[in-house]
Protein backbone atom coordinates (compact mmCIF):
# COMPACT_ATOMS: atom_id res chain seq x y z
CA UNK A 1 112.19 91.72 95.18
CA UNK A 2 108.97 90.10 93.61
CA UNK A 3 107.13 93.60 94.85
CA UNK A 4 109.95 95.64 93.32
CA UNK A 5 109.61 93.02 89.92
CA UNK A 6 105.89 94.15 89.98
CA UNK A 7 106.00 97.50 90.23
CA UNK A 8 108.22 97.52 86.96
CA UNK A 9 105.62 95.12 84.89
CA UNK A 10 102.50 97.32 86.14
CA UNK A 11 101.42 98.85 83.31
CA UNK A 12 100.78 102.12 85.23
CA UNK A 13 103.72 102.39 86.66
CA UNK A 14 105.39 105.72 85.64
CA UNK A 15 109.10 106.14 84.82
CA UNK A 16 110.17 107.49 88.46
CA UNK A 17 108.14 104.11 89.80
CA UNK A 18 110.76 102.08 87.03
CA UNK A 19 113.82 103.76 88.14
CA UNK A 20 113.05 103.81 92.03
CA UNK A 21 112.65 99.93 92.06
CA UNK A 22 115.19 99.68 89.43
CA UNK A 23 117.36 101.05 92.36
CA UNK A 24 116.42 99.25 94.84
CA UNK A 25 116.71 95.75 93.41
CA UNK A 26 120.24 97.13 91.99
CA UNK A 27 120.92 98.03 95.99
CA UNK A 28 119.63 94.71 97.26
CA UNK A 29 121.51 92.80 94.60
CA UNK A 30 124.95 94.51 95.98
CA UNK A 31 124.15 93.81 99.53
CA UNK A 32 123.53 90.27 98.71
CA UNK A 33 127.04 90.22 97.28
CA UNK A 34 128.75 91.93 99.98
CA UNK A 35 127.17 89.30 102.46
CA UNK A 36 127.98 86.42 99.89
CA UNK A 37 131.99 87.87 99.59
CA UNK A 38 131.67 88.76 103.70
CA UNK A 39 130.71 85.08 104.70
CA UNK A 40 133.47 83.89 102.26
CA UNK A 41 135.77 85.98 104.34
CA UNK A 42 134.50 84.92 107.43
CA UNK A 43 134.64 80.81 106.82
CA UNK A 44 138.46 81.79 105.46
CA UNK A 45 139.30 83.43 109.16
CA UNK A 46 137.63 80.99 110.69
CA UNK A 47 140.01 78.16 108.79
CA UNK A 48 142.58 80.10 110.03
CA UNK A 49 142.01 81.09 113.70
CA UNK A 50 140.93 77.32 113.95
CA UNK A 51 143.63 74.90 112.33
């Protein structure tokens, strides 16, 4: 993430170089979520299966 961050503050960084990272930090920001709402899941089953 901080290299992505930097690629969007260097000032050479062209548009396609903004918009890649912009991606990818959008992309690694929804797999953090899907882990974060996955493990949620996970600790509910576990309640479950486990009394």
């Amino acid at each position: 993430m901080r290299e992505l961050t930097a690629v969007k503050a260097d000032p050479t960084a062209t548009l396609s170089d903004v918009v890649a990272a912009d991606f990818a930090i959008v992309h690694l920001d929804a797999d953090l979520r899907w882990l974060h709402t996955t493990l949620g899941r996970v600790v509910d089953w576990h309640r479950e299966v486990h009394p």
